[in-house]
C-alpha atoms as a PDB file:
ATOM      1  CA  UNK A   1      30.012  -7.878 -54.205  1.00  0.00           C
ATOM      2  CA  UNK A   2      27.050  -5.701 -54.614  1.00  0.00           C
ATOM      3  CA  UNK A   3      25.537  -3.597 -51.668  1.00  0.00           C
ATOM      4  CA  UNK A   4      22.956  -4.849 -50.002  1.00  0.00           C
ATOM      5  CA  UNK A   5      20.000  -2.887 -49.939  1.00  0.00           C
ATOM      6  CA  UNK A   6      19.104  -0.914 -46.808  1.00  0.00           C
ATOM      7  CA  UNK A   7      15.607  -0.597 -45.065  1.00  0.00           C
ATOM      8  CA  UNK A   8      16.526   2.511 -43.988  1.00  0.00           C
ATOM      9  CA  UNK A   9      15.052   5.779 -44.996  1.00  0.00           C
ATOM     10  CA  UNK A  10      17.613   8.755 -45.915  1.00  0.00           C
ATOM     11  CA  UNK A  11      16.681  10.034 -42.780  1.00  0.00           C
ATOM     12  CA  UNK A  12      16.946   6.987 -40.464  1.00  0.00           C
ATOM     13  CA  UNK A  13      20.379   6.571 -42.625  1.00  0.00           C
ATOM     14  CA  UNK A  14      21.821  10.125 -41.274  1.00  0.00           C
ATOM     15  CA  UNK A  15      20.897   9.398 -37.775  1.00  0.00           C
ATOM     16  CA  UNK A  16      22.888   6.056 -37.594  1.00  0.00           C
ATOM     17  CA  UNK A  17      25.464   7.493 -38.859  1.00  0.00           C
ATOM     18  CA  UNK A  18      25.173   9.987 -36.590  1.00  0.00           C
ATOM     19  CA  UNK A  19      25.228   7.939 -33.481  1.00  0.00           C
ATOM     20  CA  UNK A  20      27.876   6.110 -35.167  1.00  0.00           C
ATOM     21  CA  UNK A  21      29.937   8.884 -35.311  1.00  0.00           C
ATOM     22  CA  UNK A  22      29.189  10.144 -31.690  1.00  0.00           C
ATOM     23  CA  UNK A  23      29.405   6.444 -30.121  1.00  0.00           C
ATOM     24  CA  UNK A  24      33.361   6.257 -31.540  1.00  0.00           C
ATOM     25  CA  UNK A  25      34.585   9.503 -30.864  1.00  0.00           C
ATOM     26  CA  UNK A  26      33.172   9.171 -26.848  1.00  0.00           C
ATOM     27  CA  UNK A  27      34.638   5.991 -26.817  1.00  0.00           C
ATOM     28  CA  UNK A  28      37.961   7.711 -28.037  1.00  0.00           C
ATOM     29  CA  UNK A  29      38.101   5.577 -31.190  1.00  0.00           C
ATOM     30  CA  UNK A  30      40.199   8.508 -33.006  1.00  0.00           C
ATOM     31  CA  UNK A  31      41.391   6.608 -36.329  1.00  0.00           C
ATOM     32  CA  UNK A  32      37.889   5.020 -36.647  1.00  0.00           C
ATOM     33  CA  UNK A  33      35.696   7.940 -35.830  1.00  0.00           C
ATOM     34  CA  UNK A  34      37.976   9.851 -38.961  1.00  0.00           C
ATOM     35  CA  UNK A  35      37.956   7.105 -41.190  1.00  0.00           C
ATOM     36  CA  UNK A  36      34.164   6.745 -40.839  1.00  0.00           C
ATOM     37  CA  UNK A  37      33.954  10.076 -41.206  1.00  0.00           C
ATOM     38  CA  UNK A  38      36.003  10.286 -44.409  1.00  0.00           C
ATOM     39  CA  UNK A  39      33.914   7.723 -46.139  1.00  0.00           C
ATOM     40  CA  UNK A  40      30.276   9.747 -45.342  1.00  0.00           C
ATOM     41  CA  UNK A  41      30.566  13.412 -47.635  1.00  0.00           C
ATOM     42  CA  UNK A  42      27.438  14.369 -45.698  1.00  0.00           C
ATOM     43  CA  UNK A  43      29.104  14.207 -42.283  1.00  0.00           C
ATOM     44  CA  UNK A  44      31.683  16.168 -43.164  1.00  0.00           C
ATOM     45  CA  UNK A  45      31.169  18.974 -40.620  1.00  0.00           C
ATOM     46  CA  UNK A  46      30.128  16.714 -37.778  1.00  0.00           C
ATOM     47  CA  UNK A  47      31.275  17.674 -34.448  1.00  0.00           C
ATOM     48  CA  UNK A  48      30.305  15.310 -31.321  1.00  0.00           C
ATOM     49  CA  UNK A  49      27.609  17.247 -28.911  1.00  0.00           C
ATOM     50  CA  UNK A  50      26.633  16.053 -25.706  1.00  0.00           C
ATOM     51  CA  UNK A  51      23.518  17.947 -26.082  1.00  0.00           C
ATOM     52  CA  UNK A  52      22.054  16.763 -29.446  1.00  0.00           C
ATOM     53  CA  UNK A  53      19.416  13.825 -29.980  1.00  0.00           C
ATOM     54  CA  UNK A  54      21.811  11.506 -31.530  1.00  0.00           C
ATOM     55  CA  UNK A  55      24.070  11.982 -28.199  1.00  0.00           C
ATOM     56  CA  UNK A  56      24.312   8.591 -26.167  1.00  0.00           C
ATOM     57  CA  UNK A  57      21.598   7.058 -28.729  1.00  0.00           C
ATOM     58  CA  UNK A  58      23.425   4.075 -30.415  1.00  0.00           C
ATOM     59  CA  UNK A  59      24.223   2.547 -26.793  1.00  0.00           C
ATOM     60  CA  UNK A  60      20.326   3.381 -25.687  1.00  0.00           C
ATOM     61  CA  UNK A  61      19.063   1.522 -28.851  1.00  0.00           C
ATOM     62  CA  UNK A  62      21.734  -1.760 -28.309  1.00  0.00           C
ATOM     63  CA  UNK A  63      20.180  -1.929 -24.444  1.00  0.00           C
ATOM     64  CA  UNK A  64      16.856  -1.492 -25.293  1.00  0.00           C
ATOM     65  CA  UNK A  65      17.481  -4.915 -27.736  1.00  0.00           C
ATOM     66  CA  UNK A  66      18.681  -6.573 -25.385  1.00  0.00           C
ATOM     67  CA  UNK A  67      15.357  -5.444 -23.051  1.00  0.00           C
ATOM     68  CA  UNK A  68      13.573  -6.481 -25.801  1.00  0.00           C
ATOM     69  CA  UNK A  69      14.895 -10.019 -26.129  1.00  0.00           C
ATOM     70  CA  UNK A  70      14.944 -10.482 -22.484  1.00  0.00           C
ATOM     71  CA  UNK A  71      10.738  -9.579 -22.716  1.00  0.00           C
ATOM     72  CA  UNK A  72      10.176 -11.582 -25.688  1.00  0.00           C
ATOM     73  CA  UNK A  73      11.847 -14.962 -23.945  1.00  0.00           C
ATOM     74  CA  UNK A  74       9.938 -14.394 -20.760  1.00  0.00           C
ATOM     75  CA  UNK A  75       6.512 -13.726 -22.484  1.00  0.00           C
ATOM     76  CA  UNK A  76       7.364 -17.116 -24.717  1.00  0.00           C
ATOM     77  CA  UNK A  77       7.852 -18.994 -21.587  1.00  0.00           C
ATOM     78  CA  UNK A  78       4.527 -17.356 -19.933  1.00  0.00           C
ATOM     79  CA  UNK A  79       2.680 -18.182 -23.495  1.00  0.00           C
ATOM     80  CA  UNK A  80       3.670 -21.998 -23.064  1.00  0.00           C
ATOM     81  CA  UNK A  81       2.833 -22.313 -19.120  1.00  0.00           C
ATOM     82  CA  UNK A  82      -0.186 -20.722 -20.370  1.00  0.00           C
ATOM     83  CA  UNK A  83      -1.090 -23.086 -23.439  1.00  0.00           C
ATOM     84  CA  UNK A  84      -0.231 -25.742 -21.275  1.00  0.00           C
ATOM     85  CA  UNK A  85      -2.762 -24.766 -18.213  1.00  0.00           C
ATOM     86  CA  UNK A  86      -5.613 -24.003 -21.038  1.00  0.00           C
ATOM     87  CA  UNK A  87      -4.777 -27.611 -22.143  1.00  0.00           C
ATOM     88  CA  UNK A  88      -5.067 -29.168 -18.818  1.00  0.00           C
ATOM     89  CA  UNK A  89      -8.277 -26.919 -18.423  1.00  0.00           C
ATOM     90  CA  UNK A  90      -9.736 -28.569 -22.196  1.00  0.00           C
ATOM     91  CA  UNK A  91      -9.413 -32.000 -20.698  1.00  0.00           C
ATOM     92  CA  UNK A  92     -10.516 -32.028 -17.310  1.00  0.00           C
ATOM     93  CA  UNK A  93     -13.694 -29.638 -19.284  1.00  0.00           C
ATOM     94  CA  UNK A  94     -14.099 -32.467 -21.724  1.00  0.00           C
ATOM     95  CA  UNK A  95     -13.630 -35.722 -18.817  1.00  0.00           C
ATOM     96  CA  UNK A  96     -16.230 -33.569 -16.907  1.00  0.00           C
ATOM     97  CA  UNK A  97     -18.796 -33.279 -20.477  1.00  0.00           C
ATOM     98  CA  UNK A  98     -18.219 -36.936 -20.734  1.00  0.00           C
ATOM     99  CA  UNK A  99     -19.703 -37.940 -17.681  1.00  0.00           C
ATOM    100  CA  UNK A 100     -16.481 -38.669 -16.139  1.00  0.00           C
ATOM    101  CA  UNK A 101     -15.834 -37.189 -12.052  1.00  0.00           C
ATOM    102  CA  UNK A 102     -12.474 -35.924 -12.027  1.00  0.00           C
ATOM    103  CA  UNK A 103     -12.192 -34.892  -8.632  1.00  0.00           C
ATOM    104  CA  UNK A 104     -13.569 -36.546  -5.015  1.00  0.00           C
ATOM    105  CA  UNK A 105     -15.593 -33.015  -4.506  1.00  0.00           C
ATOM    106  CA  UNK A 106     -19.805 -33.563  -6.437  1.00  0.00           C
ATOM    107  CA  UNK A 107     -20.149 -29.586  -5.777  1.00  0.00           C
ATOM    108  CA  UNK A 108     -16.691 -28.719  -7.855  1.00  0.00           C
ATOM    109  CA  UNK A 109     -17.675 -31.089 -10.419  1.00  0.00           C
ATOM    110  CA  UNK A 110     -20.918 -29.898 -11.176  1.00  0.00           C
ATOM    111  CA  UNK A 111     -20.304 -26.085 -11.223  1.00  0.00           C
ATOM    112  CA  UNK A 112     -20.285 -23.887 -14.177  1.00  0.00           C
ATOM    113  CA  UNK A 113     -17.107 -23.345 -16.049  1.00  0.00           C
ATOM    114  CA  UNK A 114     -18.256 -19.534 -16.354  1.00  0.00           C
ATOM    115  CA  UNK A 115     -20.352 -17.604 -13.495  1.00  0.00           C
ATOM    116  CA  UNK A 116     -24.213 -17.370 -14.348  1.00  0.00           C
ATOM    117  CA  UNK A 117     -24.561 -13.702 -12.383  1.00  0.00           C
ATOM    118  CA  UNK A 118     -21.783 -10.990 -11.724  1.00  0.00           C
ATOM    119  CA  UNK A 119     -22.778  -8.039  -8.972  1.00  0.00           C
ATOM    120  CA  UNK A 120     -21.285  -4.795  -9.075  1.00  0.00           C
ATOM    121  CA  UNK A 121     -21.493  -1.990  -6.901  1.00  0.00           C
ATOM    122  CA  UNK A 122     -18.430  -1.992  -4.287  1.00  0.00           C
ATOM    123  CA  UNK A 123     -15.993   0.556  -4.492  1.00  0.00           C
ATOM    124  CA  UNK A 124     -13.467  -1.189  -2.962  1.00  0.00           C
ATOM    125  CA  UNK A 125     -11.966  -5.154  -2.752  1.00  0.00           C
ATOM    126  CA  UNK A 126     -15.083  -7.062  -1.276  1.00  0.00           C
ATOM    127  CA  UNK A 127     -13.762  -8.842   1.891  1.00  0.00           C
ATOM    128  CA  UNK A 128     -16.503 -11.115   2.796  1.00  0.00           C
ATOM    129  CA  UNK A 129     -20.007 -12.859   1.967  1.00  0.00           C
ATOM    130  CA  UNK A 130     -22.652 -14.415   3.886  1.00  0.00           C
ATOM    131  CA  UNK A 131     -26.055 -16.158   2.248  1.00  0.00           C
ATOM    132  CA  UNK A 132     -29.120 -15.430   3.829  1.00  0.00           C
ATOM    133  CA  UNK A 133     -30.407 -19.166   5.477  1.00  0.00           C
ATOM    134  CA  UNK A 134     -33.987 -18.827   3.758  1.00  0.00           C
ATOM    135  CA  UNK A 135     -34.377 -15.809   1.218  1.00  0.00           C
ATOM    136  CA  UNK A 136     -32.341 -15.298  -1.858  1.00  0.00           C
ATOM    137  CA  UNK A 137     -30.322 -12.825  -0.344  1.00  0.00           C
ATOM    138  CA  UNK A 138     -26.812 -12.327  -0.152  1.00  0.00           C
ATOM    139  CA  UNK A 139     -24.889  -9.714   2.196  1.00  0.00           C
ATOM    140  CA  UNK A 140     -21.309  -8.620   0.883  1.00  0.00           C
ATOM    141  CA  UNK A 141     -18.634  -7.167   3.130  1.00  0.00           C
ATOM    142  CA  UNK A 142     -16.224  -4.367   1.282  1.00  0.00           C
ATOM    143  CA  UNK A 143     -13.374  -2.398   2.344  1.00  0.00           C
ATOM    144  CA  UNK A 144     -14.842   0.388   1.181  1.00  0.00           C
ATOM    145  CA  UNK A 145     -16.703   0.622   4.970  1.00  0.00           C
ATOM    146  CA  UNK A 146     -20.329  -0.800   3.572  1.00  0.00           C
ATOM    147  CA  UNK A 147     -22.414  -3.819   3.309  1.00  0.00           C
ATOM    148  CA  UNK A 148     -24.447  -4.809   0.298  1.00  0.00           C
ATOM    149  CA  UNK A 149     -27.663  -6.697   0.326  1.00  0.00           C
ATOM    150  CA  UNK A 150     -28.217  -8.379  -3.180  1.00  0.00           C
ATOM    151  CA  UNK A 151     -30.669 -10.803  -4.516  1.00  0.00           C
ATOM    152  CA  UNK A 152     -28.896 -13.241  -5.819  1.00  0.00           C
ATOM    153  CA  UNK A 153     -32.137 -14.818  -7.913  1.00  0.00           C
ATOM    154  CA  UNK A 154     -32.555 -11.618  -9.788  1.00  0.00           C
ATOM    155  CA  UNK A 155     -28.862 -10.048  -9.445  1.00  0.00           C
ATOM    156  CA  UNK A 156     -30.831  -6.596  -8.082  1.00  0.00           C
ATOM    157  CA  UNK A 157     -29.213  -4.621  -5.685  1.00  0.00           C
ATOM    158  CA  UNK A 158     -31.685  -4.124  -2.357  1.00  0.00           C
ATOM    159  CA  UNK A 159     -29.709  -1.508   0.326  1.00  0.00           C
ATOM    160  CA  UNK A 160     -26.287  -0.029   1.302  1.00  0.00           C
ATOM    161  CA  UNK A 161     -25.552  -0.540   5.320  1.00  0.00           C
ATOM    162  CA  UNK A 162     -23.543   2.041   6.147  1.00  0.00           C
ATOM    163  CA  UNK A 163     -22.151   2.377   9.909  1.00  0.00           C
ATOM    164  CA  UNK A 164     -18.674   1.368  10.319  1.00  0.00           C
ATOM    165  CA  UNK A 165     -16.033   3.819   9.471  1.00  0.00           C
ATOM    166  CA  UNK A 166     -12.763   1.238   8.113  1.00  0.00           C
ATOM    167  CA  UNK A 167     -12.824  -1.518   6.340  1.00  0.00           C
ATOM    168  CA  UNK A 168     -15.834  -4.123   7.251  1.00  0.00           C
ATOM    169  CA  UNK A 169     -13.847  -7.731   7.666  1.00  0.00           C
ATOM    170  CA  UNK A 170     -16.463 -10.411   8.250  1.00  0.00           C
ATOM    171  CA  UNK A 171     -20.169 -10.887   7.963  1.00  0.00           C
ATOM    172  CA  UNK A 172     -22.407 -13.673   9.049  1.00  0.00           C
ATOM    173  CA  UNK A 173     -26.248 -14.592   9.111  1.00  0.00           C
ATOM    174  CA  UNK A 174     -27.851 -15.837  12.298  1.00  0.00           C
ATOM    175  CA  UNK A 175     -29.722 -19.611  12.134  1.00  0.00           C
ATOM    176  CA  UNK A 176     -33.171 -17.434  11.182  1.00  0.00           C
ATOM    177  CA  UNK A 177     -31.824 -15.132   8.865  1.00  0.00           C
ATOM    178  CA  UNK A 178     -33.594 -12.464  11.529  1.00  0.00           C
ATOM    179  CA  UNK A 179     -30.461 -10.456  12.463  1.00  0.00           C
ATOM    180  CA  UNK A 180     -26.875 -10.177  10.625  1.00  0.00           C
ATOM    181  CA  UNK A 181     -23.860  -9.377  12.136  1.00  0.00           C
ATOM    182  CA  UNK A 182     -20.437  -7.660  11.037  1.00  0.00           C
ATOM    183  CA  UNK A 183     -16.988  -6.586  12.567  1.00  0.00           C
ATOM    184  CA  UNK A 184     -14.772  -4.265  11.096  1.00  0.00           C
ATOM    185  CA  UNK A 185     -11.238  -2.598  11.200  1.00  0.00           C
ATOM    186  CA  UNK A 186     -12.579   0.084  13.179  1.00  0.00           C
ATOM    187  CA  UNK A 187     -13.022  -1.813  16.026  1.00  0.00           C
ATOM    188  CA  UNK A 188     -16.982  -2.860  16.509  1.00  0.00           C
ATOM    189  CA  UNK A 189     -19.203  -5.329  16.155  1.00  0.00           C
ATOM    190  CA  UNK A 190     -22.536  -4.544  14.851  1.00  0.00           C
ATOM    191  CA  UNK A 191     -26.050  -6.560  14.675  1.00  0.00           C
ATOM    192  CA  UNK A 192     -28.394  -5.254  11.509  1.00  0.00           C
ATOM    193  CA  UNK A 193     -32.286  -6.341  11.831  1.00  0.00           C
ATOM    194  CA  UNK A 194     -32.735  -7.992   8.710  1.00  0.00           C
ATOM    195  CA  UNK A 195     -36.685  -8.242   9.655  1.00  0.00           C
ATOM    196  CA  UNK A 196     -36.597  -4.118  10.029  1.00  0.00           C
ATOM    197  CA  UNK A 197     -34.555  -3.123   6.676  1.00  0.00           C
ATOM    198  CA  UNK A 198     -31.432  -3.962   8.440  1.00  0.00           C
ATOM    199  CA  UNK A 199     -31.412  -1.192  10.887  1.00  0.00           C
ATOM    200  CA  UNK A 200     -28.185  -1.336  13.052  1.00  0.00           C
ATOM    201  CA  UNK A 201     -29.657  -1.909  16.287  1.00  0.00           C
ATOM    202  CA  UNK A 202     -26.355  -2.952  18.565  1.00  0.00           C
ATOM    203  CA  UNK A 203     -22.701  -1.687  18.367  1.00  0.00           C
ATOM    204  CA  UNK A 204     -20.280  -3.953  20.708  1.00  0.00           C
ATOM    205  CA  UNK A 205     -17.040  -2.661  22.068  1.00  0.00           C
ATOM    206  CA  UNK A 206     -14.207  -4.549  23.695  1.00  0.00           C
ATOM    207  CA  UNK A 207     -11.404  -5.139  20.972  1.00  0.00           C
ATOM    208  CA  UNK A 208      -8.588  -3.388  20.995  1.00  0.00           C
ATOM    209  CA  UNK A 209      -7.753  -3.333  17.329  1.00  0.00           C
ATOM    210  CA  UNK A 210      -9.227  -4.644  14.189  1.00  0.00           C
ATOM    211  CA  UNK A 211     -12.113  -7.337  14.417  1.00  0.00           C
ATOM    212  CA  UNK A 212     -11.270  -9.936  11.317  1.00  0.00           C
ATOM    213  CA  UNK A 213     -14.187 -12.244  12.467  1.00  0.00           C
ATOM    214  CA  UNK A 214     -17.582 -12.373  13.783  1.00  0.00           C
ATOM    215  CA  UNK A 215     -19.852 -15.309  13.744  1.00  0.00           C
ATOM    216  CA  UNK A 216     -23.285 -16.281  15.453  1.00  0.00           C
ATOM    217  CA  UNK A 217     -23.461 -18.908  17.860  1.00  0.00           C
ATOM    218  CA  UNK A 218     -25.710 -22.078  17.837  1.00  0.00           C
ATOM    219  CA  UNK A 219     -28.879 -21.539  19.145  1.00  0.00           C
ATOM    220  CA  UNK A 220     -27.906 -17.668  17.746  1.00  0.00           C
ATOM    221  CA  UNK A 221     -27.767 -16.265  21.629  1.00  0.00           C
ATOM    222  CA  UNK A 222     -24.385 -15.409  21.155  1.00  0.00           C
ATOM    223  CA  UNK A 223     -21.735 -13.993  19.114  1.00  0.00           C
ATOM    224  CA  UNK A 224     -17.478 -14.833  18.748  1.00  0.00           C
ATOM    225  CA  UNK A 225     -15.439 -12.783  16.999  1.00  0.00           C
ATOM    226  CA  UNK A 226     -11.566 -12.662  16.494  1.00  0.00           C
ATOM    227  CA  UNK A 227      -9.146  -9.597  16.611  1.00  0.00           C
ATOM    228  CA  UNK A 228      -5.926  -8.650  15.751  1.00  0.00           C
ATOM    229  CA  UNK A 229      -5.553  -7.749  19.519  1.00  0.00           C
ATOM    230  CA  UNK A 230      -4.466 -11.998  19.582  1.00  0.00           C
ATOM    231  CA  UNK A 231      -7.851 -12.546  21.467  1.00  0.00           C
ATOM    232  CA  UNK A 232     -11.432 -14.531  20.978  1.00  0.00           C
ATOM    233  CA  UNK A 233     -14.165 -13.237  22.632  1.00  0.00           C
ATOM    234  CA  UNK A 234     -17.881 -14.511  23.446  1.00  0.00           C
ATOM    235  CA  UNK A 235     -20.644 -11.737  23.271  1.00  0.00           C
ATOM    236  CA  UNK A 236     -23.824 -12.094  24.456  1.00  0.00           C
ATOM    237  CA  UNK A 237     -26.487 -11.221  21.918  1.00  0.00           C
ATOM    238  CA  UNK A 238     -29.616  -9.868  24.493  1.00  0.00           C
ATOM    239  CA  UNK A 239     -27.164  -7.566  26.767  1.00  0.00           C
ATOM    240  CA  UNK A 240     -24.366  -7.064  24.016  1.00  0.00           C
ATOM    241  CA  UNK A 241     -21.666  -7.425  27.326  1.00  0.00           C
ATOM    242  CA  UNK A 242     -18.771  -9.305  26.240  1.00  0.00           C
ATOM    243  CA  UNK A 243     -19.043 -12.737  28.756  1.00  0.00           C
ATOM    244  CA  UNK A 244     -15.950 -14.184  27.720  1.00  0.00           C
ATOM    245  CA  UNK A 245     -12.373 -13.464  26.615  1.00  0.00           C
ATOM    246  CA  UNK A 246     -10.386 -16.377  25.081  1.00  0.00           C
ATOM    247  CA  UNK A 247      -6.531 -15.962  25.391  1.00  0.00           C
ATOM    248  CA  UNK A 248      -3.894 -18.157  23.214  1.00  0.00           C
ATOM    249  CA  UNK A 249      -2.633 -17.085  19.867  1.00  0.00           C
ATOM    250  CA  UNK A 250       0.488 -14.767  20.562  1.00  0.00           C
ATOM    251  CA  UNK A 251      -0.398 -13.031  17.141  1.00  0.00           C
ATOM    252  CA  UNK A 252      -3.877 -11.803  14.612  1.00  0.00           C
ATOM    253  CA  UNK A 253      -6.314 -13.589  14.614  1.00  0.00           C
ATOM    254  CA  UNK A 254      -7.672 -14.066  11.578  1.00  0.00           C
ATOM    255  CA  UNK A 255     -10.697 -15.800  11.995  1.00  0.00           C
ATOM    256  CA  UNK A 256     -12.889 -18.260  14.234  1.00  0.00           C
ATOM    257  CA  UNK A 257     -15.672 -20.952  13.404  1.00  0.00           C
ATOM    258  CA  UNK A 258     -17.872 -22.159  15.771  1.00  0.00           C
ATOM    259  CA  UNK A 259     -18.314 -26.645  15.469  1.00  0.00           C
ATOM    260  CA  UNK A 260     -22.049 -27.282  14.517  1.00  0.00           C
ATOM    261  CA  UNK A 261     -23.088 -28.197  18.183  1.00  0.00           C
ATOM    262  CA  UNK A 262     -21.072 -24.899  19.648  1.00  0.00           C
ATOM    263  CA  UNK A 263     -19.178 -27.324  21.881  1.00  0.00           C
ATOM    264  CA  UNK A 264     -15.707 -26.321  19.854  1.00  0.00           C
ATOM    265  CA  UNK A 265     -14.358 -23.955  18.178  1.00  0.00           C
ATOM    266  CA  UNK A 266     -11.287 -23.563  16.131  1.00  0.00           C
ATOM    267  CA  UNK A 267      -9.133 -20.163  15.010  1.00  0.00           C
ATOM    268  CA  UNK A 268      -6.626 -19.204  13.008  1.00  0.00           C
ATOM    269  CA  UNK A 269      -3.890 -16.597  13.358  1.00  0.00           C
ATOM    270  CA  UNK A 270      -0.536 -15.284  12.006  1.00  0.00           C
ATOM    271  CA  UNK A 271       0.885 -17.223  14.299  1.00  0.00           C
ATOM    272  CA  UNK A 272       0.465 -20.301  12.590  1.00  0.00           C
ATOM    273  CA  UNK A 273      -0.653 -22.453  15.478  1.00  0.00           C
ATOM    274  CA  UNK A 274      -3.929 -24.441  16.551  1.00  0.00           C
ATOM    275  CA  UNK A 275      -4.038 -23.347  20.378  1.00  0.00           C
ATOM    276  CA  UNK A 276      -6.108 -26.272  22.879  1.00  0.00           C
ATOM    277  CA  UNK A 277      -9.791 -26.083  22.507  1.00  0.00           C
ATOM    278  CA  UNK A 278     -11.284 -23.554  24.690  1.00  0.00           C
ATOM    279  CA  UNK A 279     -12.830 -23.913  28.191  1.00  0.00           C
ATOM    280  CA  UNK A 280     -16.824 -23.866  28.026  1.00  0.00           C
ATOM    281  CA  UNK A 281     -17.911 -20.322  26.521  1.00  0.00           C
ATOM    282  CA  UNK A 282     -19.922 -19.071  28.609  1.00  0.00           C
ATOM    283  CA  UNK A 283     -19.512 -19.979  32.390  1.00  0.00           C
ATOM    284  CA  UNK A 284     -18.003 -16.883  33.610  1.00  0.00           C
ATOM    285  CA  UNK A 285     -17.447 -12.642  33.278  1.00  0.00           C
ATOM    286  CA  UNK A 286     -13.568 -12.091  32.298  1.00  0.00           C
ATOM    287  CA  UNK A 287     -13.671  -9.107  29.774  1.00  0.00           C
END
């Protein structure tokens, strides 16, 4: 039977048998390791070394195959989750083209399948966004410790706020658009004039660690916010006093929503509970 012939280059040829060599005699194959020996005139004078390149290298190269096989079978099953999402994708795109409404929600429906305007700017993860009620402006929280007033028409950038010192969690328009207000990580609350480029005019203190939340009230008079100190609490806008402390969640809490009339509202915490609805917000001084 003829040879076969090899793909390997003289060089690549005296490696193998190299690592051939050095694989037996370390795994105390004596006979084989002089037998292979015998039949290779070019590794006549080979004497195993711990400390040369082709030391340990025929065992590296069978692991690394089998790395390589492992990788290959995972990315083949990732490639066919993934052909089979872009196919789902095609024809709910296509249902949509053909005038058909594949899901109970108009607004999903009718967006774009690609964004019309991308902002940059942030220099860290954005945490938060709030449109302005009447202009074309949109305020965007980041964890780099600023706030970002775009227009969202034109995709300009307008002005930096900077004034908190950690991460800023939450931001939120007032009814009017007249006053915006944020919370951060370093534990304030602060109102920005929108009408007087967005000069910080109040800093509120009460929370005793990170403020994840702040929204306006109706009728924009006063302010909740949620903390990671497990409380709720009502500010008053005019005197910036804190008039009410809401007590319930045992953990963070993540975030509060006032209900459209400011009769309710609901939170949400770590603690994976929906506590009673509050008392009324604002009959009595408990901070």
């Amino acid at each position: 039977m003829a040879p076969l012939t090899s793909v390997l280059s003289e060089r690549q040829k005296e490696e193998l048998h190299r690592a051939l060599l050095d694989y037996l005699s370390s795994a105390g194959l004596h006979s084989t390791f002089e037998a292979l020996k015998s039949e290779l005139p070019a590794q006549q004078d080979f004497q195993p070394d711990p400390k040369a390149k082709w030391a340990g290298l025929l065992e590296k190269k069978w692991t690394s195959v089998i790395r390589l096989q492992k990788k290959i079978m995972d990315l083949e099953r990732e490639n066919g989750l993934l052909k089979d999402e872009l196919a789902a994708a095609g024809a709910m795109t296509g249902a949509r083209k053909g005038g058909q409404q594949t899901t109970g929600c108009p607004a999903a429906a009718a967006a774009p399948d690609t964004p019309s305007r991308s902002q940059t700017g942030h220099r860290s993860p954005i945490t938060a966004l709030a449109f302005h009620p009447t202009f074309s402006s949109l305020a965007s929280a980041s964890e780099d410790c600023t706030i970002k007033i775009w227009d969202y028409e034109t995709g300009e950038f307008e002005i930096t706020l900077k004034g908190h010192t950690k991460v800023v969690c939450d931001v939120d328009y007032d009814s009017k658009g007249s006053f915006l207000v944020s919370c951060s990580s370093d534990l304030t609350i602060k109102l920005w004039d929108a009408s007087n480029n967005y000069r910080c005019t109040k800093t509120l203190y009460d929370h005793d660690h990170s403020v994840s939340s702040s929204r306006f009230l109706p009728g924009d008079t006063h302010i909740v916010s949620a903390s990671r100190d497990q409380t709720i609490k009502i500010w008053e806008v005019a005197t910036s006093f804190c008039v009410k402390t809401l007590r319930g969640h045992s953990e963070w809490v993540r975030g509060v929503w006032p209900w459209t009339h400011g009769k309710l509202l609901v939170s949400a915490s770590n603690d994976q509970v929906s506590p009673p609805p509050p008392r009324p917000a604002h009959t009595e001084h408990d901070c």
